[in-house]
PDB file of N, CA and C in Angstrom:
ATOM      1  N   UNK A   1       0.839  -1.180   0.000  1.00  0.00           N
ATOM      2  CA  UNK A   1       0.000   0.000   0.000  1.00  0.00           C
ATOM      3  C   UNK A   1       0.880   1.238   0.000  1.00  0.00           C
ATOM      4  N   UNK A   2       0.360   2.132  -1.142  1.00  0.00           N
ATOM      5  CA  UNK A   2       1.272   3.546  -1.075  1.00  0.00           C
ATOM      6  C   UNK A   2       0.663   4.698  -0.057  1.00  0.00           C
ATOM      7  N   UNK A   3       2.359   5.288   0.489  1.00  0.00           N
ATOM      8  CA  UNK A   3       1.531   5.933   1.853  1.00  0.00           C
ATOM      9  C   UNK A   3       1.040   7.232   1.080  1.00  0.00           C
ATOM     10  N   UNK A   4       0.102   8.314   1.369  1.00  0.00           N
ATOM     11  CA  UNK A   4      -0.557   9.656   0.981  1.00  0.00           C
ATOM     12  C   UNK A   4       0.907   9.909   0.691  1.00  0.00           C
ATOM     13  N   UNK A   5       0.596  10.851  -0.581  1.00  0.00           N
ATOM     14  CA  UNK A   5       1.372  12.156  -0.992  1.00  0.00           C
ATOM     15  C   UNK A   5       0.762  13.662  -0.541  1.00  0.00           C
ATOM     16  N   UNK A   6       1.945  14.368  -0.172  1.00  0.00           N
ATOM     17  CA  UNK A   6       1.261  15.604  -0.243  1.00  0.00           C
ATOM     18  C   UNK A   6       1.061  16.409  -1.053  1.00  0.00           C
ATOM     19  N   UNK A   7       2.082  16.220  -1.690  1.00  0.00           N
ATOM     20  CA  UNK A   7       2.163  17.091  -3.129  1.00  0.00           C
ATOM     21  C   UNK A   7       3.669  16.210  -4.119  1.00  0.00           C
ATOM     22  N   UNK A   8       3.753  16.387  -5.456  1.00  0.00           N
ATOM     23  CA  UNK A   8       4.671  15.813  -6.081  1.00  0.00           C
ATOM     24  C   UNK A   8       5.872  15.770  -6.237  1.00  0.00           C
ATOM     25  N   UNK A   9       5.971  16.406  -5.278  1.00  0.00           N
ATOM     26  CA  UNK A   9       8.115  15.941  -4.561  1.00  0.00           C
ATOM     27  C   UNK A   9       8.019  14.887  -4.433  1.00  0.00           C
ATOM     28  N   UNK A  10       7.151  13.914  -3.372  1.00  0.00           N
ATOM     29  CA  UNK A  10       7.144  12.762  -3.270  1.00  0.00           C
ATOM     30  C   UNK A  10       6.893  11.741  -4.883  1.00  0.00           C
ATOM     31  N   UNK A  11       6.964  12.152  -5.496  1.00  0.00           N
ATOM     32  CA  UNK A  11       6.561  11.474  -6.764  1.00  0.00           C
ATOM     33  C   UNK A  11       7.982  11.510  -7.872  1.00  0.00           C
ATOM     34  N   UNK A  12       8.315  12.742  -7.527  1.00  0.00           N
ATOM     35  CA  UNK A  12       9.342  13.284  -8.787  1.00  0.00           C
ATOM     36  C   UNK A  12      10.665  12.354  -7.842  1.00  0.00           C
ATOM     37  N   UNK A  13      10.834  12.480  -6.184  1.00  0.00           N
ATOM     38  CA  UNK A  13      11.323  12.242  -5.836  1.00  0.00           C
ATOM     39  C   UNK A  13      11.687  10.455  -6.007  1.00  0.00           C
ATOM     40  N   UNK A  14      10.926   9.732  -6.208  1.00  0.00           N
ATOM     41  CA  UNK A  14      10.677   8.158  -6.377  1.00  0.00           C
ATOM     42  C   UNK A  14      11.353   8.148  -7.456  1.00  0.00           C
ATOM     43  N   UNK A  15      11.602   8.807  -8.785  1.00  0.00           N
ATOM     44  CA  UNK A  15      12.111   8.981 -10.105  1.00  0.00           C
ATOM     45  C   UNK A  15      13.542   9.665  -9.666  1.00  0.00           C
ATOM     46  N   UNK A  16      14.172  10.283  -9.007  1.00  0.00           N
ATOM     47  CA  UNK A  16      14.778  10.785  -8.940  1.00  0.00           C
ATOM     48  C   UNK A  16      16.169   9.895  -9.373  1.00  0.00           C
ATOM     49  N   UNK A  17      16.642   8.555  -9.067  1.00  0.00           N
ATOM     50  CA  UNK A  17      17.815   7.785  -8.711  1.00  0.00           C
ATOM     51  C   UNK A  17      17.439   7.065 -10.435  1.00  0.00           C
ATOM     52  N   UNK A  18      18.869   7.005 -11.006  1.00  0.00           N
ATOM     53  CA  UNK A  18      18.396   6.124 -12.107  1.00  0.00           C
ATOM     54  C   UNK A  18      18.380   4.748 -12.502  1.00  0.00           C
ATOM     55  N   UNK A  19      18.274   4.016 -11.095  1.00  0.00           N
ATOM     56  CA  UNK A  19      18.240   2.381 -11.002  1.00  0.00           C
ATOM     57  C   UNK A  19      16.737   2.664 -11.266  1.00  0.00           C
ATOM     58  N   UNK A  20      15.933   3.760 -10.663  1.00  0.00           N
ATOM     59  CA  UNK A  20      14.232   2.854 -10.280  1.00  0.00           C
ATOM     60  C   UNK A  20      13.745   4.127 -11.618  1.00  0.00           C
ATOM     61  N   UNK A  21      14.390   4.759 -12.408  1.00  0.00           N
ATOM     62  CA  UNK A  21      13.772   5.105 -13.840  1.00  0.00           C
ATOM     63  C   UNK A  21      13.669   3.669 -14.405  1.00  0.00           C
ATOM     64  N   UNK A  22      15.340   2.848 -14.269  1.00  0.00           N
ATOM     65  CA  UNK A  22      15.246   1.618 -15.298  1.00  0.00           C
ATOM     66  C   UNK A  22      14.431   0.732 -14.520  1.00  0.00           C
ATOM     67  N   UNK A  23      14.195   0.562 -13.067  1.00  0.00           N
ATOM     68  CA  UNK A  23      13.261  -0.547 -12.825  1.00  0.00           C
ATOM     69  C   UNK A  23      11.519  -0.243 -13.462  1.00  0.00           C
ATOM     70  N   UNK A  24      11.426   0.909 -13.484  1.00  0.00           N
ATOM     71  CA  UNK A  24      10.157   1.474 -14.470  1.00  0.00           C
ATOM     72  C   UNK A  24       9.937   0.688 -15.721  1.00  0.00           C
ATOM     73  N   UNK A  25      11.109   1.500 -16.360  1.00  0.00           N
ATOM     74  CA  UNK A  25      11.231   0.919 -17.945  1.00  0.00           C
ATOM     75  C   UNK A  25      10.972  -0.630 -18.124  1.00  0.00           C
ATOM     76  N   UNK A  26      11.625  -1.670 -16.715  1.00  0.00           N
ATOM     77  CA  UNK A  26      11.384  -3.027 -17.374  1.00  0.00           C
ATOM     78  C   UNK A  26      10.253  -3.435 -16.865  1.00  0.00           C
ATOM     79  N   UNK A  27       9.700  -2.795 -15.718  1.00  0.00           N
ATOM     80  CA  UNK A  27       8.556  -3.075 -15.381  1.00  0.00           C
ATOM     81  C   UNK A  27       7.030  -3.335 -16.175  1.00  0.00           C
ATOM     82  N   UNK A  28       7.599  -1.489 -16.867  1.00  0.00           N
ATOM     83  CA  UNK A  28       6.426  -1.568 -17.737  1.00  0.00           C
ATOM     84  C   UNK A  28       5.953  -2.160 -18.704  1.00  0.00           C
ATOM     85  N   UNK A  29       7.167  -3.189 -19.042  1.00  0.00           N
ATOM     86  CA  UNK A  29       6.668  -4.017 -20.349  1.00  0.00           C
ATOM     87  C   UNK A  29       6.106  -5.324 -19.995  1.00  0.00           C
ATOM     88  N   UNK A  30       6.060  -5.551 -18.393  1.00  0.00           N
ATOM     89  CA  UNK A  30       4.795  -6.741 -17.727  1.00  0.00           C
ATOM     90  C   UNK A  30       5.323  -6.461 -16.352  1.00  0.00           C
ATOM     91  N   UNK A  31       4.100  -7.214 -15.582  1.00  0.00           N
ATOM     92  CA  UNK A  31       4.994  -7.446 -14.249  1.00  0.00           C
ATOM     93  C   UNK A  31       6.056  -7.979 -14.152  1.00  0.00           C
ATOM     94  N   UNK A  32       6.415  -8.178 -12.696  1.00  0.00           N
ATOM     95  CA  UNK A  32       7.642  -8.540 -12.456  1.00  0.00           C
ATOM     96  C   UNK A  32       7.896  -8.873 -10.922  1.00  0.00           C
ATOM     97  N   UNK A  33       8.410 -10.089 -10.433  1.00  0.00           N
ATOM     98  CA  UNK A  33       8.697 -10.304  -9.526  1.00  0.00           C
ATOM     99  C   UNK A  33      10.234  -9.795  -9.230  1.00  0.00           C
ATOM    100  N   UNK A  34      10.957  -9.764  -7.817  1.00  0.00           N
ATOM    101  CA  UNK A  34      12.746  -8.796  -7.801  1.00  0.00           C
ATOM    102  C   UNK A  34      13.207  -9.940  -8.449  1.00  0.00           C
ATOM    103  N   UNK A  35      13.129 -11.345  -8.433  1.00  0.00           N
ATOM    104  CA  UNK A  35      13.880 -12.463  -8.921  1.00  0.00           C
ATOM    105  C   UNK A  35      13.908 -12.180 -10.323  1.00  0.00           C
ATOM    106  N   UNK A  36      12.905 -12.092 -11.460  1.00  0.00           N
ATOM    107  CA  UNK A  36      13.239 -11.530 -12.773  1.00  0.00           C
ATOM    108  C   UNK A  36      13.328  -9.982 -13.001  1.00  0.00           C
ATOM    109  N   UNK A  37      13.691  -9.510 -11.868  1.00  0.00           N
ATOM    110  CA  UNK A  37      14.372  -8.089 -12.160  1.00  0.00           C
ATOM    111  C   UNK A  37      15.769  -8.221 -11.651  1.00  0.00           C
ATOM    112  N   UNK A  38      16.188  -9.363 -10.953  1.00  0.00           N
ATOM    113  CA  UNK A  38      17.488  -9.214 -11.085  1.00  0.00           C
ATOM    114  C   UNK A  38      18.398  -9.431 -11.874  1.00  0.00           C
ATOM    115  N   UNK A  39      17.984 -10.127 -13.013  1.00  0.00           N
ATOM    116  CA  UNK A  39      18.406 -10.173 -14.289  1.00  0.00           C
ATOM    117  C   UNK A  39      18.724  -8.776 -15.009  1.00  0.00           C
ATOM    118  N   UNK A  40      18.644  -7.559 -14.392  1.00  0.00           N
ATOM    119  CA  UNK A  40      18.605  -6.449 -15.312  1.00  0.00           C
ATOM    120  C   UNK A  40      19.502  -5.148 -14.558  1.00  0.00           C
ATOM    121  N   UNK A  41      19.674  -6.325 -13.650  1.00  0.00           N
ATOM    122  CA  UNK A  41      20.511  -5.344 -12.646  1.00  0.00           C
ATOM    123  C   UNK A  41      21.704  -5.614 -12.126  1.00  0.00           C
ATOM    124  N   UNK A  42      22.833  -5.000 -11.913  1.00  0.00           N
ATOM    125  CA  UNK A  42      23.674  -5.564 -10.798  1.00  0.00           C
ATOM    126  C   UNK A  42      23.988  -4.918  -9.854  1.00  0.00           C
ATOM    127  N   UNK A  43      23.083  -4.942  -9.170  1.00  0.00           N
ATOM    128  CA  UNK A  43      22.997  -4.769  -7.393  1.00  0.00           C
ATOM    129  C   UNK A  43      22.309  -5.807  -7.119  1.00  0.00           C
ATOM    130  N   UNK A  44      22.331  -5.995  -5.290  1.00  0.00           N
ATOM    131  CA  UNK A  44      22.205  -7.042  -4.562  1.00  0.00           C
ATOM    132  C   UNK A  44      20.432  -6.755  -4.427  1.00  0.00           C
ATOM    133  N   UNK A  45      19.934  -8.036  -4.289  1.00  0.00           N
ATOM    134  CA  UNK A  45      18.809  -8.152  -3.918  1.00  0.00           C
ATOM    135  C   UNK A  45      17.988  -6.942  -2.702  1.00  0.00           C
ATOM    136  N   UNK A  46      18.929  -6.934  -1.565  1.00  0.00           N
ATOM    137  CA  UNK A  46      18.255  -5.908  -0.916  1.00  0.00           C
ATOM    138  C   UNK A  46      18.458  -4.574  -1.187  1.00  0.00           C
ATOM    139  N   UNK A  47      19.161  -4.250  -2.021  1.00  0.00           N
ATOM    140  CA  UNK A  47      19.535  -2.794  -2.715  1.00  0.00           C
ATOM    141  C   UNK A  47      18.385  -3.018  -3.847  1.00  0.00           C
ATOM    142  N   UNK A  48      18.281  -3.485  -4.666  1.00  0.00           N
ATOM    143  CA  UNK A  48      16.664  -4.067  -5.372  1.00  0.00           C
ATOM    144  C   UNK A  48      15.062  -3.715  -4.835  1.00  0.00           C
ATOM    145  N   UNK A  49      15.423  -4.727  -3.419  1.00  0.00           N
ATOM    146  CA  UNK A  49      13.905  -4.179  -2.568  1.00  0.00           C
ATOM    147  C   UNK A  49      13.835  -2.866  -1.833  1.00  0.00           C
ATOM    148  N   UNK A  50      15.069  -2.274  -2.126  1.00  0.00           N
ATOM    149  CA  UNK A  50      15.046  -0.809  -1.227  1.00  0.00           C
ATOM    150  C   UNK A  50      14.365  -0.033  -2.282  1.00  0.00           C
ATOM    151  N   UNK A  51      14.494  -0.030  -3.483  1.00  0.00           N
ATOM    152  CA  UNK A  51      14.394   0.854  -4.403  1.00  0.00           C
ATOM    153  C   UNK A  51      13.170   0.533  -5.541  1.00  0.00           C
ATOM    154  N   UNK A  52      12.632  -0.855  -4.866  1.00  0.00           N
ATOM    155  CA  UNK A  52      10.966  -1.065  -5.301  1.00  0.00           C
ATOM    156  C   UNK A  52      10.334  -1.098  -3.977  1.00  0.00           C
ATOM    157  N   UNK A  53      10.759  -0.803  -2.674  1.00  0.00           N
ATOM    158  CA  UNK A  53       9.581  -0.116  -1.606  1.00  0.00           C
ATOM    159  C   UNK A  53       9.874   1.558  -1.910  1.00  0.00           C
ATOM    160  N   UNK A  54      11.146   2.181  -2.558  1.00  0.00           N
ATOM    161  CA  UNK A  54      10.940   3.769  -2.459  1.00  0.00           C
ATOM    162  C   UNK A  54       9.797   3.474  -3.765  1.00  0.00           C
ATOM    163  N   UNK A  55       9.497   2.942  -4.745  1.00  0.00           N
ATOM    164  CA  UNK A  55       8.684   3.228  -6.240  1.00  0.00           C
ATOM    165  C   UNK A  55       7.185   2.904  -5.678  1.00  0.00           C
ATOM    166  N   UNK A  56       7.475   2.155  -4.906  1.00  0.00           N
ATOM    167  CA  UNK A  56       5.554   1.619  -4.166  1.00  0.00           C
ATOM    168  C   UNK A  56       5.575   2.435  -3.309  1.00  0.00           C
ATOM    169  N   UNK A  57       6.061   3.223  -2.280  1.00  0.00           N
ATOM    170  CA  UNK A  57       5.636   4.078  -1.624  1.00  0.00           C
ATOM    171  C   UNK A  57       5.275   5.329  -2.154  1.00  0.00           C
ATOM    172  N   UNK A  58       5.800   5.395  -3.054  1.00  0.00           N
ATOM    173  CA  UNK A  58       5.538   7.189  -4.178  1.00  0.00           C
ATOM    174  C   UNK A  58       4.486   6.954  -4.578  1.00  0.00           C
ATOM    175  N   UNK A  59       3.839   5.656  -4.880  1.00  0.00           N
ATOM    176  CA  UNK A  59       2.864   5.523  -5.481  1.00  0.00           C
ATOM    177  C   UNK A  59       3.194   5.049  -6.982  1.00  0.00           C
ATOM    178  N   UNK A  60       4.595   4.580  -7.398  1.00  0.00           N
ATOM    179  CA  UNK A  60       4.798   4.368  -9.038  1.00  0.00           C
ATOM    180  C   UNK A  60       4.627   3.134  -9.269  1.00  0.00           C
ATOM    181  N   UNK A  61       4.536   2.245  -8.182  1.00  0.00           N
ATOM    182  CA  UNK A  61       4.556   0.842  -8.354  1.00  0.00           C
ATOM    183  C   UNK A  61       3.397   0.289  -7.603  1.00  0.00           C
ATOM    184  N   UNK A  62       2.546  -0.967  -7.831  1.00  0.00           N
ATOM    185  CA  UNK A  62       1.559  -1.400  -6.744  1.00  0.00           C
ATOM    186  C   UNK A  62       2.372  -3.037  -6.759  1.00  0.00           C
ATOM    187  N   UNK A  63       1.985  -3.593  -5.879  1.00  0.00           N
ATOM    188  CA  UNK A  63       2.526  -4.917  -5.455  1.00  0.00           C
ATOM    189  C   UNK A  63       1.554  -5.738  -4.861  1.00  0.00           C
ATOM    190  N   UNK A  64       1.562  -7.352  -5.325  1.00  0.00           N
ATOM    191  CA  UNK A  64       0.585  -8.002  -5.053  1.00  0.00           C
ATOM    192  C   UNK A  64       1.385  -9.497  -4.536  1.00  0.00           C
ATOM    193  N   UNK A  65       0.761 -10.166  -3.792  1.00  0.00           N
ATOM    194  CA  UNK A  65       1.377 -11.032  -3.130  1.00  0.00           C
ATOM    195  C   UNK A  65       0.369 -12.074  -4.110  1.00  0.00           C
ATOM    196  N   UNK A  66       1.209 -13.159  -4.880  1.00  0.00           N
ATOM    197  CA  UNK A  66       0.667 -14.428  -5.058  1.00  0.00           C
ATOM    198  C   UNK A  66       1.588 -15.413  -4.860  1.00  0.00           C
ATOM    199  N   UNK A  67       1.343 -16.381  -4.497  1.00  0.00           N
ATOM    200  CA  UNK A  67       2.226 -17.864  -4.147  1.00  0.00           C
ATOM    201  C   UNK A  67       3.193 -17.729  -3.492  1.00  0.00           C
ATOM    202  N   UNK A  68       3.643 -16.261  -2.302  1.00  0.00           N
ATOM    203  CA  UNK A  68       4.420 -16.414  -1.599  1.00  0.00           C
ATOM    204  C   UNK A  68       5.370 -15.583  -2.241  1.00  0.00           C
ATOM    205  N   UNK A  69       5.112 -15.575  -3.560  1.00  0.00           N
ATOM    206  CA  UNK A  69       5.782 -13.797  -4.709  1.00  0.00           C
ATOM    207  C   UNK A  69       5.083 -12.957  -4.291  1.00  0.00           C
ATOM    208  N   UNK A  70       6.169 -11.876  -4.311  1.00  0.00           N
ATOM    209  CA  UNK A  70       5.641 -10.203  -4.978  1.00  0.00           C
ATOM    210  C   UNK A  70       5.678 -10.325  -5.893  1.00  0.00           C
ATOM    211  N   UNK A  71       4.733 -10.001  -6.631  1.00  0.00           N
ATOM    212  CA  UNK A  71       4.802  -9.319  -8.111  1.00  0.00           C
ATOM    213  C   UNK A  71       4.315  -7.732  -8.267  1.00  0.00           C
ATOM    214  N   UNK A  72       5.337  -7.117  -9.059  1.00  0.00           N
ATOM    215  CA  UNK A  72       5.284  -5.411  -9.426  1.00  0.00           C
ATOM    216  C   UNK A  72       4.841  -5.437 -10.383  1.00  0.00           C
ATOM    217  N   UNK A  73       3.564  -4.078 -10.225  1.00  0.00           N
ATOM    218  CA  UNK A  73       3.380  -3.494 -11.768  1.00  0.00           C
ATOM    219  C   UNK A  73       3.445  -2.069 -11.724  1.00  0.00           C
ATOM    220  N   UNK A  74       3.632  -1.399 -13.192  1.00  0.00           N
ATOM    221  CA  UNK A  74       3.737  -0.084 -12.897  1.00  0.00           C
ATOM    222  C   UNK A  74       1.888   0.510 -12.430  1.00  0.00           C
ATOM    223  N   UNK A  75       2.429   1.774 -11.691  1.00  0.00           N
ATOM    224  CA  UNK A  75       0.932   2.116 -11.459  1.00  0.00           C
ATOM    225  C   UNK A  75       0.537   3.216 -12.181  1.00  0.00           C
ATOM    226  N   UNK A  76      -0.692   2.712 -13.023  1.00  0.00           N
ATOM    227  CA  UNK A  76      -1.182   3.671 -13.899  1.00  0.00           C
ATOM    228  C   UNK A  76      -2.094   5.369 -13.360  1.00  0.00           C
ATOM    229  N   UNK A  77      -2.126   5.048 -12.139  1.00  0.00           N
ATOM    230  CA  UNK A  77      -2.578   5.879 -11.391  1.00  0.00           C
ATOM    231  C   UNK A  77      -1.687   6.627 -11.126  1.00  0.00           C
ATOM    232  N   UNK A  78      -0.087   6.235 -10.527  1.00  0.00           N
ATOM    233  CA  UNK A  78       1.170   7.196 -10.534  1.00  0.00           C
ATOM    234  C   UNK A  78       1.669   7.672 -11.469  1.00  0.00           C
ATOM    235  N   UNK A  79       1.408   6.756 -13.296  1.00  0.00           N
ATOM    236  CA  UNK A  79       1.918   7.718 -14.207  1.00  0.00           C
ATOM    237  C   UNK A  79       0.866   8.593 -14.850  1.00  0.00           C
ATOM    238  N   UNK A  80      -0.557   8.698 -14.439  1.00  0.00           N
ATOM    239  CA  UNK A  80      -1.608   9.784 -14.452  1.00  0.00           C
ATOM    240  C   UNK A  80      -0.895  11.069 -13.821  1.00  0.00           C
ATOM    241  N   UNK A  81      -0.248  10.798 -12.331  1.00  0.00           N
ATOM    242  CA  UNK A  81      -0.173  12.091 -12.022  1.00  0.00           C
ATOM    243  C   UNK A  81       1.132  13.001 -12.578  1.00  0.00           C
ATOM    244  N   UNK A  82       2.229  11.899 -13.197  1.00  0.00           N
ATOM    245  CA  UNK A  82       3.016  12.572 -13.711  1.00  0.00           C
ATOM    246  C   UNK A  82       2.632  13.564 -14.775  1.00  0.00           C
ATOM    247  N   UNK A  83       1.672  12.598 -15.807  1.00  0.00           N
ATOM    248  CA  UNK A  83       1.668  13.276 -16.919  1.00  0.00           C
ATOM    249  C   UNK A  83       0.582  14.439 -16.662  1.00  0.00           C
ATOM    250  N   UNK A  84      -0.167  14.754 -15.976  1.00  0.00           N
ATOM    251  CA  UNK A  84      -0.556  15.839 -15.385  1.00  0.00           C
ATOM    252  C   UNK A  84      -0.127  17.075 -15.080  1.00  0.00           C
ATOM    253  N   UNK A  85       0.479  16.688 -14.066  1.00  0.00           N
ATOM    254  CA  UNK A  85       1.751  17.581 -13.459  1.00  0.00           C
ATOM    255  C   UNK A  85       2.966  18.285 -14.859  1.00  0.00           C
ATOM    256  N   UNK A  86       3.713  17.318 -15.673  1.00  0.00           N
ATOM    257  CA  UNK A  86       3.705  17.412 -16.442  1.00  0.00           C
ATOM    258  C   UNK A  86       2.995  18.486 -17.689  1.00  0.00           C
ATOM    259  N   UNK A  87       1.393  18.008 -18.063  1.00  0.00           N
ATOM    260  CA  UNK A  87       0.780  19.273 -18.664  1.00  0.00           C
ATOM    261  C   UNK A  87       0.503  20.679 -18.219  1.00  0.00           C
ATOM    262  N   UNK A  88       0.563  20.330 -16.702  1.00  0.00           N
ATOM    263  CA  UNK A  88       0.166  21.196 -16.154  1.00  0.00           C
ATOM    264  C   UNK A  88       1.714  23.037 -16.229  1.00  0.00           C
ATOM    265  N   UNK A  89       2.569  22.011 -16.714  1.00  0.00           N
ATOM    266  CA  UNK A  89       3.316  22.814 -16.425  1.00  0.00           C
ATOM    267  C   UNK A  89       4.294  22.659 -18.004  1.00  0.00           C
ATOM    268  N   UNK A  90       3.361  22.286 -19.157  1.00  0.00           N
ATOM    269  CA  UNK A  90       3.795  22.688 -20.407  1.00  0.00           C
ATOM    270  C   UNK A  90       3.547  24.083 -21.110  1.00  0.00           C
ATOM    271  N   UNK A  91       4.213  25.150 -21.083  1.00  0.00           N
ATOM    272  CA  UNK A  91       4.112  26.057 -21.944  1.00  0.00           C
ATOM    273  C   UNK A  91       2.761  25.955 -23.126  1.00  0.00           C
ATOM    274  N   UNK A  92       2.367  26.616 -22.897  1.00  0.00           N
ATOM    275  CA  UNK A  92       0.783  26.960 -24.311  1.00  0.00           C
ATOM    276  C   UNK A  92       1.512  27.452 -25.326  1.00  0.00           C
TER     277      UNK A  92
END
C-alpha cells in the first residue's frame, strides 16, 4: 500500500535515482517479480527491494502477493499524475 502524498516531490522524488527510472522501464513491459528483475541489474537483492519499496511508496509501483511472490506493476494511477503535473506545467 502507497503511503498519501502531499504534493509531487514525493513522486518526482521516487524517479529521482536512475536504477528505479530503469526498474520502471522493465517493469512496464509486464509485471515482475525482484527475482526476474534481477536479471537487469547488478545490485544485490536488498539494494533491489530498497528501491521497489521507495517506487511503491511514491505511489509508481503497486505490489501483489501471489504464491508467496511479490509481483510489481507499474501504477497507472502514478503515471496519471506525472503526466498531469507534467501538462500542467507545459508552456501553451
Amino acid at each position: 500500500m502507497s503511503r498519501p502524498l502531499k504534493d509531487n516531490h514525493d513522486l518526482f522524488e521516487g524517479l529521482a535515482h536512475p536504477a528505479r527510472r530503469r526498474i520502471i522501464e522493465v517493469i512496464g513491459k509486464g509485471e515482475a517479480t525482484p527475482t526476474d528483475l534481477q536479471d537487469h541489474f547488478d545490485f544485490s537483492l536488498p539494494t533491489l527491494s530498497h528501491h521497489l519499496k521507495i517506487l511503491r511508496e511514491t505511489g509508481l509501483l503497486t505490489m501483489r502477493n501471489r504464491n508467496n511472490r511479490r509481483i510489481y506493476t507499474v501504477s497507472k494511477q502514478g503515471m496519471k499524475r506525472i503526466t498531469r503535473w507534467l501538462t500542467q506545467h507545459t508552456p501553451k
